[in-house]
PDB file of N, CA and C in Angstrom:
ATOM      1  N   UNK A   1     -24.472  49.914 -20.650  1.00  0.00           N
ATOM      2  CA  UNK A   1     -24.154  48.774 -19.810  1.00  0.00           C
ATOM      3  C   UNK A   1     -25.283  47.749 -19.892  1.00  0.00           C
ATOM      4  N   UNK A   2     -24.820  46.460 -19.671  1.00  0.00           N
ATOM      5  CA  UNK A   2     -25.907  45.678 -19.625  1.00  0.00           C
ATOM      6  C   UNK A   2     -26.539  44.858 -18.559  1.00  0.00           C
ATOM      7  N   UNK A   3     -27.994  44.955 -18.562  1.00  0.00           N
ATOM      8  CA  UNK A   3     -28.810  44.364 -17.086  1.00  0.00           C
ATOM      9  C   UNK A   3     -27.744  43.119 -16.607  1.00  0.00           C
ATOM     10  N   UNK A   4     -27.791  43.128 -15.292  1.00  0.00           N
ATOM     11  CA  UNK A   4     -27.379  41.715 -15.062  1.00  0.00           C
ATOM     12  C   UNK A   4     -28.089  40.619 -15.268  1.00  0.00           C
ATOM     13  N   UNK A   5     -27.584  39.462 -15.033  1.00  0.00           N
ATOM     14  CA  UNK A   5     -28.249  38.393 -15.363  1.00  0.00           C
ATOM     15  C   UNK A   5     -29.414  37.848 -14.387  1.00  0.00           C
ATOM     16  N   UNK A   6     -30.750  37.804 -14.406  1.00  0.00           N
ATOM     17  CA  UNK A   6     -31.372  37.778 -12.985  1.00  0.00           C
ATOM     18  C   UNK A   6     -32.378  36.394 -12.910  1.00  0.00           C
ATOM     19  N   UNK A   7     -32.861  36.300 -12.146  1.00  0.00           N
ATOM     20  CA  UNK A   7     -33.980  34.794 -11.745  1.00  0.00           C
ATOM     21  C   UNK A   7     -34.739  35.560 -11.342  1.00  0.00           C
ATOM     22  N   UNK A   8     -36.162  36.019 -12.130  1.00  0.00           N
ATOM     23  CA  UNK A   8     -37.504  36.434 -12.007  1.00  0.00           C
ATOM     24  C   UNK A   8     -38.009  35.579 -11.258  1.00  0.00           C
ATOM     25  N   UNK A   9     -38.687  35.937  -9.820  1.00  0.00           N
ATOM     26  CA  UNK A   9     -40.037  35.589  -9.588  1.00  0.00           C
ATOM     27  C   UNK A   9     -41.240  36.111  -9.503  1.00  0.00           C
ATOM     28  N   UNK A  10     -42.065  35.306  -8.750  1.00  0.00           N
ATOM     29  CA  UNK A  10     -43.503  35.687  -9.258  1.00  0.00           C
ATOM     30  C   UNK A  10     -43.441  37.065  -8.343  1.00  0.00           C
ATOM     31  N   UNK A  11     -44.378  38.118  -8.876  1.00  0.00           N
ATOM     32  CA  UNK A  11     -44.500  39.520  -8.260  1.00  0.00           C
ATOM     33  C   UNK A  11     -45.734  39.748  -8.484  1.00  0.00           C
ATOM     34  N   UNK A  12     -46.703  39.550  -7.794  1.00  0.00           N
ATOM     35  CA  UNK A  12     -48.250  40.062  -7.950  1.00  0.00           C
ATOM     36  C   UNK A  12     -48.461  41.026  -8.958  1.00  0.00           C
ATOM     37  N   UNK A  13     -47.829  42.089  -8.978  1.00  0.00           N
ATOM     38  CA  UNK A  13     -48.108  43.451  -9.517  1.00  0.00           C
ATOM     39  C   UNK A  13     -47.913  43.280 -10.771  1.00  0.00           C
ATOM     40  N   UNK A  14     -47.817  42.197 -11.020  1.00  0.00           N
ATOM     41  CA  UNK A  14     -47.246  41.851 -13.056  1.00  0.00           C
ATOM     42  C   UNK A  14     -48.354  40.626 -13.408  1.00  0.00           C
ATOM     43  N   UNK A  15     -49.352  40.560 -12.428  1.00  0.00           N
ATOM     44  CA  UNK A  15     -50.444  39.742 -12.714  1.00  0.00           C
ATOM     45  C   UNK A  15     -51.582  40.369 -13.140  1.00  0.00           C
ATOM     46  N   UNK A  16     -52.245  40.053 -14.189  1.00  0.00           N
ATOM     47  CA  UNK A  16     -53.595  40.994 -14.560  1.00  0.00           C
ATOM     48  C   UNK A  16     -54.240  39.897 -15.210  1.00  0.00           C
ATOM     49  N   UNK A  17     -55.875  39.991 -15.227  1.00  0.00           N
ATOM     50  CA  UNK A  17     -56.739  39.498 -15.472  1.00  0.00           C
ATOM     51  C   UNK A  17     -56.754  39.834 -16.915  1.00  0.00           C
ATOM     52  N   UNK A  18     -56.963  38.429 -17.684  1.00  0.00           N
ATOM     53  CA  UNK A  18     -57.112  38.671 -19.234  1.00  0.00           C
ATOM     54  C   UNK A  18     -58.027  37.624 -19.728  1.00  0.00           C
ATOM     55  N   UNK A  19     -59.206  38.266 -19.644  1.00  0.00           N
ATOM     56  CA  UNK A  19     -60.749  37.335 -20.543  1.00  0.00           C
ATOM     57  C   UNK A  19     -61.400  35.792 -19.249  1.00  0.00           C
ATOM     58  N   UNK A  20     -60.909  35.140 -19.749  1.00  0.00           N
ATOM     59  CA  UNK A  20     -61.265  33.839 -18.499  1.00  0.00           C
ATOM     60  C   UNK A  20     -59.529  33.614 -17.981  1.00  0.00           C
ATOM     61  N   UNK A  21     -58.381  33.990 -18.458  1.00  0.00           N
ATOM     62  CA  UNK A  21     -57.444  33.828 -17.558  1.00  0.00           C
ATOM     63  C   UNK A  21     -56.367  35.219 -16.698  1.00  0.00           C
ATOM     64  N   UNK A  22     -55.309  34.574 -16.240  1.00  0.00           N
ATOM     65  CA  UNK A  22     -55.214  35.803 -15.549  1.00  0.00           C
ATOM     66  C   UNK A  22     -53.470  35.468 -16.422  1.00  0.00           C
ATOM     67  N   UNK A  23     -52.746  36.593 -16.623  1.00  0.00           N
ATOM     68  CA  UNK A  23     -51.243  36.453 -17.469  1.00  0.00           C
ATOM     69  C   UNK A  23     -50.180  37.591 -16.314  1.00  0.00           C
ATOM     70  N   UNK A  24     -48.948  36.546 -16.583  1.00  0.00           N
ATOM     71  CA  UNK A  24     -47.890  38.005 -15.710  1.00  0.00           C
ATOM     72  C   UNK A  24     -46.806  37.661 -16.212  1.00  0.00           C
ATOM     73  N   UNK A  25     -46.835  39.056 -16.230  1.00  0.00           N
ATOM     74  CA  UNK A  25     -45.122  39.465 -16.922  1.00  0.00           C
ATOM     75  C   UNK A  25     -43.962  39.263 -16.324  1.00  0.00           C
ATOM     76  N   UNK A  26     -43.583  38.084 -16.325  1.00  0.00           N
ATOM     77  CA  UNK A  26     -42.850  37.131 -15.308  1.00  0.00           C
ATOM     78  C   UNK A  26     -41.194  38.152 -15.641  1.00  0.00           C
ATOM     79  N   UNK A  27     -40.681  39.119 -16.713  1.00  0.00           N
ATOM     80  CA  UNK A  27     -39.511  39.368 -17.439  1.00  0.00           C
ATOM     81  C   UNK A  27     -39.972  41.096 -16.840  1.00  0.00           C
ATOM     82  N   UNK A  28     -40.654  41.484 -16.880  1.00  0.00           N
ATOM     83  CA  UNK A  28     -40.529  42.438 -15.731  1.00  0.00           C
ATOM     84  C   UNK A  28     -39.988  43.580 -14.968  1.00  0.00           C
ATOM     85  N   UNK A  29     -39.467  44.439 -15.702  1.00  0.00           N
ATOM     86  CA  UNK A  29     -38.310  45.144 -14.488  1.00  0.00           C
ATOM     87  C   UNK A  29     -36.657  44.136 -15.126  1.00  0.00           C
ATOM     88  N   UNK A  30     -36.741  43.168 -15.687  1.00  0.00           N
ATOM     89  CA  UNK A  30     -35.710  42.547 -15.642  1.00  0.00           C
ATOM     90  C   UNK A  30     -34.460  43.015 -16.793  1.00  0.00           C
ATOM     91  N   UNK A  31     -35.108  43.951 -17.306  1.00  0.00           N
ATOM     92  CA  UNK A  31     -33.720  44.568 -18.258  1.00  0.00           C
ATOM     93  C   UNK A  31     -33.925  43.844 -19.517  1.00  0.00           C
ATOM     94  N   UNK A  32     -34.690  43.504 -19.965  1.00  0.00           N
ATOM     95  CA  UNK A  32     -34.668  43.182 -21.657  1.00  0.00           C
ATOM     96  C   UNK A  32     -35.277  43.646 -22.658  1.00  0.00           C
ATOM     97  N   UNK A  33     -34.865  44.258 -23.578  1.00  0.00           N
ATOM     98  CA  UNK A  33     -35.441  45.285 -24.211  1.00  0.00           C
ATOM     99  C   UNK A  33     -35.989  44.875 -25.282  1.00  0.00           C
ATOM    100  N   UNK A  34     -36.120  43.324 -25.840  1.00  0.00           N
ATOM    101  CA  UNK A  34     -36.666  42.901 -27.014  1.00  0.00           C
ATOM    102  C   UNK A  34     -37.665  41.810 -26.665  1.00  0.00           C
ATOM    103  N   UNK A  35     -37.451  41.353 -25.427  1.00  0.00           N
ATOM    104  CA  UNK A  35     -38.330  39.653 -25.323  1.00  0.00           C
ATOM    105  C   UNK A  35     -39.223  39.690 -23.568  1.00  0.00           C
ATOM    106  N   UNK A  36     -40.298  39.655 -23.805  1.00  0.00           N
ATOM    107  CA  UNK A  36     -41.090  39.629 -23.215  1.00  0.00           C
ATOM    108  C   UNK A  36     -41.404  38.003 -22.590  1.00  0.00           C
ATOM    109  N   UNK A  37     -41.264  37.503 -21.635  1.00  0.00           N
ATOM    110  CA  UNK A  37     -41.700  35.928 -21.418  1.00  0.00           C
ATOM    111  C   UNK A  37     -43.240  36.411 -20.127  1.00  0.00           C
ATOM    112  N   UNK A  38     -44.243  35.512 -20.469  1.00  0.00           N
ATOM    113  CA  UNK A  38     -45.317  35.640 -19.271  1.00  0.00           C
ATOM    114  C   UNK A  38     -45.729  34.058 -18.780  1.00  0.00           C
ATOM    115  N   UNK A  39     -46.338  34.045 -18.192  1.00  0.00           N
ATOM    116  CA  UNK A  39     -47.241  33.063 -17.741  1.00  0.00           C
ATOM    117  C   UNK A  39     -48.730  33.149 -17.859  1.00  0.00           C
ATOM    118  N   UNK A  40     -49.962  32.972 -18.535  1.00  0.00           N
ATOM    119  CA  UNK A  40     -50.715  32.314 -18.623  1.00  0.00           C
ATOM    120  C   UNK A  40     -51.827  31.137 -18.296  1.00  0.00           C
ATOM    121  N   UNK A  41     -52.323  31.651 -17.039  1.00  0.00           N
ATOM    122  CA  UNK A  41     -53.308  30.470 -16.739  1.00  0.00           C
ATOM    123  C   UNK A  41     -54.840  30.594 -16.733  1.00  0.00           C
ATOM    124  N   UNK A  42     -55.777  29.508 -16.936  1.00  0.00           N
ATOM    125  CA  UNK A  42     -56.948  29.655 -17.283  1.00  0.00           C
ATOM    126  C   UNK A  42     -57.723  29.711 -16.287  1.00  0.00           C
ATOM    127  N   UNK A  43     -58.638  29.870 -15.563  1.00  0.00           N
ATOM    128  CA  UNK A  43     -59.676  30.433 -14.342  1.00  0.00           C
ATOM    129  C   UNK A  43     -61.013  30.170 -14.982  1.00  0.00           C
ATOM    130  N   UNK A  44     -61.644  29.995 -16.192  1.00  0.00           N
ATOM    131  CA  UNK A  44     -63.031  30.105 -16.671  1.00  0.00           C
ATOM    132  C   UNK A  44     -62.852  29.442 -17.375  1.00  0.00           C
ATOM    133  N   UNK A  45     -64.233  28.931 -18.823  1.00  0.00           N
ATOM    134  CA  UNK A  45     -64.188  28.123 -19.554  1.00  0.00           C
ATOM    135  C   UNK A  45     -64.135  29.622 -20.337  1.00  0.00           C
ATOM    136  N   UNK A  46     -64.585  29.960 -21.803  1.00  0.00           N
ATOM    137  CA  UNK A  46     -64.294  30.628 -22.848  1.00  0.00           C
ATOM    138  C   UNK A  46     -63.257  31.305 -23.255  1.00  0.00           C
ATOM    139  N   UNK A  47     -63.681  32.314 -23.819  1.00  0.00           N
ATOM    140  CA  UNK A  47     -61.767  32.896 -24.740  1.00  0.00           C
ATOM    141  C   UNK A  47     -62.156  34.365 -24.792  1.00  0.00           C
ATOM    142  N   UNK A  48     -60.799  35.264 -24.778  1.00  0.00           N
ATOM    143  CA  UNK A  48     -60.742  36.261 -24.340  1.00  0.00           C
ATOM    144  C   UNK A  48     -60.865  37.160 -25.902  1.00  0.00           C
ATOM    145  N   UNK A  49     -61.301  38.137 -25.519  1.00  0.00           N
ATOM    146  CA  UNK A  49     -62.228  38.944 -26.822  1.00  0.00           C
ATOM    147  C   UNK A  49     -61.114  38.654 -27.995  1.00  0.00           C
ATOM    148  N   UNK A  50     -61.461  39.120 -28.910  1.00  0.00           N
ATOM    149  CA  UNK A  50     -60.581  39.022 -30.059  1.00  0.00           C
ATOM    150  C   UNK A  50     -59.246  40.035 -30.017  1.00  0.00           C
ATOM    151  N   UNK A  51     -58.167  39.683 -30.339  1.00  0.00           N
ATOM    152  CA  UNK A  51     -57.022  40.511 -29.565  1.00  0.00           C
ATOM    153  C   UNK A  51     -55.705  40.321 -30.984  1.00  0.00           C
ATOM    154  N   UNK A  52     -55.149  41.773 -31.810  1.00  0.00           N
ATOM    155  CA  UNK A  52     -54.639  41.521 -32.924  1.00  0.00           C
ATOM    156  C   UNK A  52     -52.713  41.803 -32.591  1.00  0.00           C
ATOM    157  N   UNK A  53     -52.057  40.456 -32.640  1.00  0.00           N
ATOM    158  CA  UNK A  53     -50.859  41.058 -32.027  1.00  0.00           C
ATOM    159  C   UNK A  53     -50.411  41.904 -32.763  1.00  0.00           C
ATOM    160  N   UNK A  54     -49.090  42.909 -31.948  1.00  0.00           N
ATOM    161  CA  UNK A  54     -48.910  43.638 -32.517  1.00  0.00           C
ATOM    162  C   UNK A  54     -47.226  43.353 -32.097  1.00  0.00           C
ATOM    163  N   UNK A  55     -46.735  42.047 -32.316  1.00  0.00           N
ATOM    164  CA  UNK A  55     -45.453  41.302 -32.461  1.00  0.00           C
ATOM    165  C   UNK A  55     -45.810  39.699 -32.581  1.00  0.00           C
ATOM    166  N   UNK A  56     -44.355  39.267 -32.836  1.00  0.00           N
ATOM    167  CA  UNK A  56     -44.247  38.163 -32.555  1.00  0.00           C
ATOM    168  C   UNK A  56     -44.875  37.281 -31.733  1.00  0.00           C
ATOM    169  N   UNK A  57     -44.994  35.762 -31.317  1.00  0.00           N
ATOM    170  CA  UNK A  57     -45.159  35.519 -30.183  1.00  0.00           C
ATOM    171  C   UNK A  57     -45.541  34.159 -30.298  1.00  0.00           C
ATOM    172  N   UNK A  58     -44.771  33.374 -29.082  1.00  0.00           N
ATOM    173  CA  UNK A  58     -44.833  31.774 -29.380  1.00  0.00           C
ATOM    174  C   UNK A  58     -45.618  32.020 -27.850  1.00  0.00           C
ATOM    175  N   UNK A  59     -46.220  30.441 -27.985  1.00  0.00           N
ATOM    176  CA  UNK A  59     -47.225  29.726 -26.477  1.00  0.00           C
ATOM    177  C   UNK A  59     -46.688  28.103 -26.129  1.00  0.00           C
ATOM    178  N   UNK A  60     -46.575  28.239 -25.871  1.00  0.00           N
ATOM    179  CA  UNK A  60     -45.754  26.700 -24.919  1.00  0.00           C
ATOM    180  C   UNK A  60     -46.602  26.359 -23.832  1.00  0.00           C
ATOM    181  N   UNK A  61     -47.802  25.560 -24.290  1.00  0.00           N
ATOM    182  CA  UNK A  61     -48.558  25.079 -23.640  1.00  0.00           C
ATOM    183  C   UNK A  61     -47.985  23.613 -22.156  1.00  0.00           C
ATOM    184  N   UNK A  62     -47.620  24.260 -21.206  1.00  0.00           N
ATOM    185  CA  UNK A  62     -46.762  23.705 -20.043  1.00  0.00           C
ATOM    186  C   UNK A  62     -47.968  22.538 -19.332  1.00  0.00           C
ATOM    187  N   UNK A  63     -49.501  22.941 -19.382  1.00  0.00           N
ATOM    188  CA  UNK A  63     -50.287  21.874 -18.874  1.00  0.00           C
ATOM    189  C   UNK A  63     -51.707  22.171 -19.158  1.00  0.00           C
ATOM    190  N   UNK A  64     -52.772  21.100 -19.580  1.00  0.00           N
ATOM    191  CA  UNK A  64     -53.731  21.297 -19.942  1.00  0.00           C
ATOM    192  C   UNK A  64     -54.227  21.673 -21.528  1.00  0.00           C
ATOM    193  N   UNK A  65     -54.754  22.203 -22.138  1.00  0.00           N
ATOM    194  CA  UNK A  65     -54.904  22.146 -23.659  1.00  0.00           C
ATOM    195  C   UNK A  65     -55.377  23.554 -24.106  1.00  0.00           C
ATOM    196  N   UNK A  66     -54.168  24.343 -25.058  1.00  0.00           N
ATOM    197  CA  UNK A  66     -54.805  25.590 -25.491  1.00  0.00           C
ATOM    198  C   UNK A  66     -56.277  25.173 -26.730  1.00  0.00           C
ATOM    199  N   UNK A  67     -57.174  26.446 -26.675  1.00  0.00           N
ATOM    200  CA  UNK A  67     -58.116  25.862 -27.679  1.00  0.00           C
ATOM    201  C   UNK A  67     -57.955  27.923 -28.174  1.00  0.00           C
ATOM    202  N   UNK A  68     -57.110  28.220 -28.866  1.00  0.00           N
ATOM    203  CA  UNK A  68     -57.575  29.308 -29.974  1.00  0.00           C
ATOM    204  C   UNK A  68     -58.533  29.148 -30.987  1.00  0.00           C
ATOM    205  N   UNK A  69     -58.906  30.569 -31.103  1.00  0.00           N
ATOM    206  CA  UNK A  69     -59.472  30.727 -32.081  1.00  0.00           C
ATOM    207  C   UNK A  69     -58.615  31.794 -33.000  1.00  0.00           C
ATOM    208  N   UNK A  70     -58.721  31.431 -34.323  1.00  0.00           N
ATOM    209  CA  UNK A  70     -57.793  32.405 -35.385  1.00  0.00           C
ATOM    210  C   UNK A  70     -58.306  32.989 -36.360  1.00  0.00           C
ATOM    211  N   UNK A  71     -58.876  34.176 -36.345  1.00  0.00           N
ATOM    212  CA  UNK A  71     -59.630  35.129 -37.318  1.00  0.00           C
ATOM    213  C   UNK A  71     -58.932  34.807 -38.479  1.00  0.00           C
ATOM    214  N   UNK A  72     -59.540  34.155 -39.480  1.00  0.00           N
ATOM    215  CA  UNK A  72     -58.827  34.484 -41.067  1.00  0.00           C
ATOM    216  C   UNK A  72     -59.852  35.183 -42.019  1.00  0.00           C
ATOM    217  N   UNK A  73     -59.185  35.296 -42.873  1.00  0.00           N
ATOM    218  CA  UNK A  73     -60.268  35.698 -44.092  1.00  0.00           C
ATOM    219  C   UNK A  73     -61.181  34.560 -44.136  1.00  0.00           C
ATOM    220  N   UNK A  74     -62.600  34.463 -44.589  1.00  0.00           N
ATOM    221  CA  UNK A  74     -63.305  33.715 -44.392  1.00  0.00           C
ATOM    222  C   UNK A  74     -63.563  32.987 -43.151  1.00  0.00           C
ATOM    223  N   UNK A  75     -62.937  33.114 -42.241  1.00  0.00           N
ATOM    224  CA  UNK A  75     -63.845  32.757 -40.993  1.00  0.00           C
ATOM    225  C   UNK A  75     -63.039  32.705 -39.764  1.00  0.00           C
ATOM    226  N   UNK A  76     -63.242  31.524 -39.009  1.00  0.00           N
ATOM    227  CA  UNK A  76     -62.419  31.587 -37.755  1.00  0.00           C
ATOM    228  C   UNK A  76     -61.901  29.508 -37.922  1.00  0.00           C
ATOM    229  N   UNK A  77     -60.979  30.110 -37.237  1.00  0.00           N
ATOM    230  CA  UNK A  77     -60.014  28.614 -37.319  1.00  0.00           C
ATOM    231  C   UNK A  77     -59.656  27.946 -36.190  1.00  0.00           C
ATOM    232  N   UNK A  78     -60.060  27.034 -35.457  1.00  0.00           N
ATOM    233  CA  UNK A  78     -59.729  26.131 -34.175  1.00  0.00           C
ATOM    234  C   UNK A  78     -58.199  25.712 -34.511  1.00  0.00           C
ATOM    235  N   UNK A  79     -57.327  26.498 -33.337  1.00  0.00           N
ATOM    236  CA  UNK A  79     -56.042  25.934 -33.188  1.00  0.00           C
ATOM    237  C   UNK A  79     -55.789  25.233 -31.606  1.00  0.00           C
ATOM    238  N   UNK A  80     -55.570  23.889 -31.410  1.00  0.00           N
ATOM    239  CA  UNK A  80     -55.438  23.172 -30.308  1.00  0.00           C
ATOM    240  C   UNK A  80     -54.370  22.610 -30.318  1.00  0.00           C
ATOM    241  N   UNK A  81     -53.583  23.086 -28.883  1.00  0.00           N
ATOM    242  CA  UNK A  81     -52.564  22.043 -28.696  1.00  0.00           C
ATOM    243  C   UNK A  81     -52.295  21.957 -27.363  1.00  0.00           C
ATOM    244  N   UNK A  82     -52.151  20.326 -27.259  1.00  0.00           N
ATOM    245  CA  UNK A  82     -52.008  19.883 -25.744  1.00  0.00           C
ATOM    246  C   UNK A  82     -50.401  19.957 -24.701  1.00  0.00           C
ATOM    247  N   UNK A  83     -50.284  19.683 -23.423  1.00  0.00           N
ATOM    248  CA  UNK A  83     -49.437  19.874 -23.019  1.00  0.00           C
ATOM    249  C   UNK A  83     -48.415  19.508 -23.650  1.00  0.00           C
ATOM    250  N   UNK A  84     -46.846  20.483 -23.563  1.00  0.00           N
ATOM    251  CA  UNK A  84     -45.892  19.940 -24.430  1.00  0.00           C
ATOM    252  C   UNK A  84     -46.030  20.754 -26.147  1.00  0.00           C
ATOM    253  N   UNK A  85     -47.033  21.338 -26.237  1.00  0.00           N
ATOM    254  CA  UNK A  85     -47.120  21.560 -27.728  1.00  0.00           C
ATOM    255  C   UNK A  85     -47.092  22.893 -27.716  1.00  0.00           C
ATOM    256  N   UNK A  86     -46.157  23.517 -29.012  1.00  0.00           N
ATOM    257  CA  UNK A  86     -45.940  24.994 -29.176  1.00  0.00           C
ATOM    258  C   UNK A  86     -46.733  25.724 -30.350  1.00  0.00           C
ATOM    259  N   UNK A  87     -47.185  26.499 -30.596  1.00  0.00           N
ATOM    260  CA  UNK A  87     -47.971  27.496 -31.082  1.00  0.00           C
ATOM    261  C   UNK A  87     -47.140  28.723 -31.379  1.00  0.00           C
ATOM    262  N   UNK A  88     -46.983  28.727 -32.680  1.00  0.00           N
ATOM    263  CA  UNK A  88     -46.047  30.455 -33.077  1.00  0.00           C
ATOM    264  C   UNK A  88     -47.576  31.433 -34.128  1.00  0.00           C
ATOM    265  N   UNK A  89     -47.121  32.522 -33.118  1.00  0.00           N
ATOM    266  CA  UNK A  89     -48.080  33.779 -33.977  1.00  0.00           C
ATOM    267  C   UNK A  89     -47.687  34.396 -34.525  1.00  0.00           C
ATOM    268  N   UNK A  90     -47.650  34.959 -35.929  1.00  0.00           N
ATOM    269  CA  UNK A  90     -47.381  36.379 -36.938  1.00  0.00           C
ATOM    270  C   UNK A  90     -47.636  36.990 -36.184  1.00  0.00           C
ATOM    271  N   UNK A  91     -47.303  38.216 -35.598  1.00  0.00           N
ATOM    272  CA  UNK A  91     -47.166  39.675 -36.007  1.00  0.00           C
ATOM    273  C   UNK A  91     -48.284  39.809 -36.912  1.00  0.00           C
ATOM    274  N   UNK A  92     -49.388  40.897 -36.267  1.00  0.00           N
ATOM    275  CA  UNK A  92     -50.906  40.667 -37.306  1.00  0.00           C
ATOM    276  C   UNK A  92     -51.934  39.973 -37.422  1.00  0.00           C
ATOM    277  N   UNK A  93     -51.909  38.851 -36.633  1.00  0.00           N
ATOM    278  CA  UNK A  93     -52.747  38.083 -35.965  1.00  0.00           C
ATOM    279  C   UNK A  93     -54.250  38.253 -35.288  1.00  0.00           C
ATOM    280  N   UNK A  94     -54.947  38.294 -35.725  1.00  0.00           N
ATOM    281  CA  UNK A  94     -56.085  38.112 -34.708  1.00  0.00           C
ATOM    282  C   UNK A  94     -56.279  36.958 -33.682  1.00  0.00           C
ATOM    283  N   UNK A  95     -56.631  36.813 -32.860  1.00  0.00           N
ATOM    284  CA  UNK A  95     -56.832  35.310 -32.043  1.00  0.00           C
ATOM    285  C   UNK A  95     -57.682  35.857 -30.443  1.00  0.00           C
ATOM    286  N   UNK A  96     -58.253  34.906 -30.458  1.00  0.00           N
ATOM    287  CA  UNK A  96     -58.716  34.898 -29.049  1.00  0.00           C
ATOM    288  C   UNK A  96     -58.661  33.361 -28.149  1.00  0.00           C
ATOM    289  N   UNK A  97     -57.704  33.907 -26.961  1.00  0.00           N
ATOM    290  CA  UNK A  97     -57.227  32.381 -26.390  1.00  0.00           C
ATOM    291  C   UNK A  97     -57.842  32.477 -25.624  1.00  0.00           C
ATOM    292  N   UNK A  98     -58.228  30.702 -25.314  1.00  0.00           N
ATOM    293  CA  UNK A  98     -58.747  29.964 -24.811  1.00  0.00           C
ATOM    294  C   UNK A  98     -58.565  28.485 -24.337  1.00  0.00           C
ATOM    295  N   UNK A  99     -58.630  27.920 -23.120  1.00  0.00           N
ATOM    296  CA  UNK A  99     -58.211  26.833 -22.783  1.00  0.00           C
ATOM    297  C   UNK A  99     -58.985  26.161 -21.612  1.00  0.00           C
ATOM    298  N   UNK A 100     -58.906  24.550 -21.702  1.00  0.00           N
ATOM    299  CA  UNK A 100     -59.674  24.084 -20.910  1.00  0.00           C
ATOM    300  C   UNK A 100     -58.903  24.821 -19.036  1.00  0.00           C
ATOM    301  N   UNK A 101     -59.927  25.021 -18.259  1.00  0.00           N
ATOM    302  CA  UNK A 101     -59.942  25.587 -16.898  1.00  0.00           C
ATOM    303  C   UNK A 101     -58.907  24.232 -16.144  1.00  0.00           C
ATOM    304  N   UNK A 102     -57.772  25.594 -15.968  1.00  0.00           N
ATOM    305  CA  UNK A 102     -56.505  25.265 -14.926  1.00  0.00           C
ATOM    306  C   UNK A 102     -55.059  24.696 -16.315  1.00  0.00           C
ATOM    307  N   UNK A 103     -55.579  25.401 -17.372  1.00  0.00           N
ATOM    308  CA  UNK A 103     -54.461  25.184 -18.473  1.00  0.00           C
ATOM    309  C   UNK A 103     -53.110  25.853 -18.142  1.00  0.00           C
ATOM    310  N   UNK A 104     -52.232  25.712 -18.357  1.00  0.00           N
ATOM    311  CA  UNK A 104     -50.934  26.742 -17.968  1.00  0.00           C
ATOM    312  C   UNK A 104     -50.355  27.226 -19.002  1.00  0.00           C
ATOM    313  N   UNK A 105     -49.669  28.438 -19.400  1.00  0.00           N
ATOM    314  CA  UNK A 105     -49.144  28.913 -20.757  1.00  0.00           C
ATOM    315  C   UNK A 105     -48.137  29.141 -20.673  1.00  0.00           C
ATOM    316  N   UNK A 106     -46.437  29.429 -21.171  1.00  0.00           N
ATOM    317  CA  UNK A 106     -45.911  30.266 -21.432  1.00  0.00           C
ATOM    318  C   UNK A 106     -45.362  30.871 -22.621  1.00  0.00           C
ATOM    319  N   UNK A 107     -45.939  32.282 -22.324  1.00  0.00           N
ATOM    320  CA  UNK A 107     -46.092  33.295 -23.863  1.00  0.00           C
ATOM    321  C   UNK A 107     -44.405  33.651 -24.282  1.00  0.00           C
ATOM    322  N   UNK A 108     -44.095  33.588 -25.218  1.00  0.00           N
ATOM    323  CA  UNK A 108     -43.041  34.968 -25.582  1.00  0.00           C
ATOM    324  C   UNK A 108     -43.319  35.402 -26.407  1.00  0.00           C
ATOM    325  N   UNK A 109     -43.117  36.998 -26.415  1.00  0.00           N
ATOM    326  CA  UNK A 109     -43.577  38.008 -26.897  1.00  0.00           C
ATOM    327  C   UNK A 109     -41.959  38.668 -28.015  1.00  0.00           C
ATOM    328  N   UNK A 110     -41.770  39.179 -29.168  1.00  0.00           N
ATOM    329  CA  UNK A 110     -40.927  40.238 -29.320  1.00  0.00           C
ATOM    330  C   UNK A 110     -41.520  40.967 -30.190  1.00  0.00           C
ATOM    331  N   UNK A 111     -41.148  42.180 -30.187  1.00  0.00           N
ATOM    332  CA  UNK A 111     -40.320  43.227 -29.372  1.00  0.00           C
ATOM    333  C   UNK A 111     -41.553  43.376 -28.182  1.00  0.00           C
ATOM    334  N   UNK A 112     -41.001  43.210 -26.839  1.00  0.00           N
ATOM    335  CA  UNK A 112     -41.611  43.413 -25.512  1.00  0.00           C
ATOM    336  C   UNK A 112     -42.406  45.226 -25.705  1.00  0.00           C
ATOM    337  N   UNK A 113     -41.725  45.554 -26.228  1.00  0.00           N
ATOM    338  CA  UNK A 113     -41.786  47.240 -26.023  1.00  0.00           C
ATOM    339  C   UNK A 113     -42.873  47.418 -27.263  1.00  0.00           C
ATOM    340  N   UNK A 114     -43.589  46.760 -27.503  1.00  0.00           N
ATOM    341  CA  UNK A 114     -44.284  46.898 -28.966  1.00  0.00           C
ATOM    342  C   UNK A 114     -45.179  48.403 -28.765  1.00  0.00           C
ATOM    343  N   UNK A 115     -45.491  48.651 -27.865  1.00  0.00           N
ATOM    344  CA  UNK A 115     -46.407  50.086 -27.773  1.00  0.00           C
ATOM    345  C   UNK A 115     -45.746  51.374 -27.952  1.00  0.00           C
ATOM    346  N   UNK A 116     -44.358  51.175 -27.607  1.00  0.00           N
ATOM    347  CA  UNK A 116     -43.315  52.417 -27.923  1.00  0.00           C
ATOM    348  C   UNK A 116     -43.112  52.491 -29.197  1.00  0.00           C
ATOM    349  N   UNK A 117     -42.408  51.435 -29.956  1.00  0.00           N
ATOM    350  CA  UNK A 117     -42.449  51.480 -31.686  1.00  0.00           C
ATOM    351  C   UNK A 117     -43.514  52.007 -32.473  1.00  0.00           C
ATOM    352  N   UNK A 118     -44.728  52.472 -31.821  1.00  0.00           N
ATOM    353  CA  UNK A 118     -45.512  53.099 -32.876  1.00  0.00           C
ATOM    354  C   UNK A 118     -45.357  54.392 -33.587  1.00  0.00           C
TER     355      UNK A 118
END
């Protein structure tokens, strides 16, 4: 059978601290077994340790300016984009995000369940 159709709100308990911002798993409990959506906001100035996805995953920078950083071969790569501007990640990725203090994000993630597929 399939989840019903629902309107997530905010739920403390899906909020966690990540590097200088804090992210919540706004999708939640909500029955979807492939797509993960969060929220993203910044609290500090710097960027959160180096972090290698292990899916998909777009950023929809909603206010303020993401400033990544992108591990490549040979070095690291400044990716910036201001409110309004989207950001897609490989699967395999290194990056550590970062954004000017009081930036807003929203992540999607697939497959949500990426820790079970191993």
């Amino acid at each position: 059978m399939t989840a019903p159709v629902s309107l997530p709100t905010y739920n403390q308990d899906n909020d966690k601290p990540f590097g200088p911002a804090s992210i919540e798993h706004a999708t939640a409990g909500c029955g979807l077994d492939a797509l993960g959506t969060y929220f993203m906001e910044f609290h500090a100035d710097g960027h959160s340790e180096p972090w290698t996805v292990q899916y998909e995953e777009t950023i929809y920078v909603i206010e303020g300016r993401a400033r990544l950083l992108v591990h490549e071969e040979g070095g690291v790569r400044k990716v910036v984009a201001n409110a309004g501007g989207l950001i897609a990640i490989p699967k395999g990725t290194t990056v550590q995000y970062g954004a000017l203090v009081g930036s807003r994000f929203l992540l999607s993630i697939s497959p949500v369940n990426w820790r079970d597929q191993a």
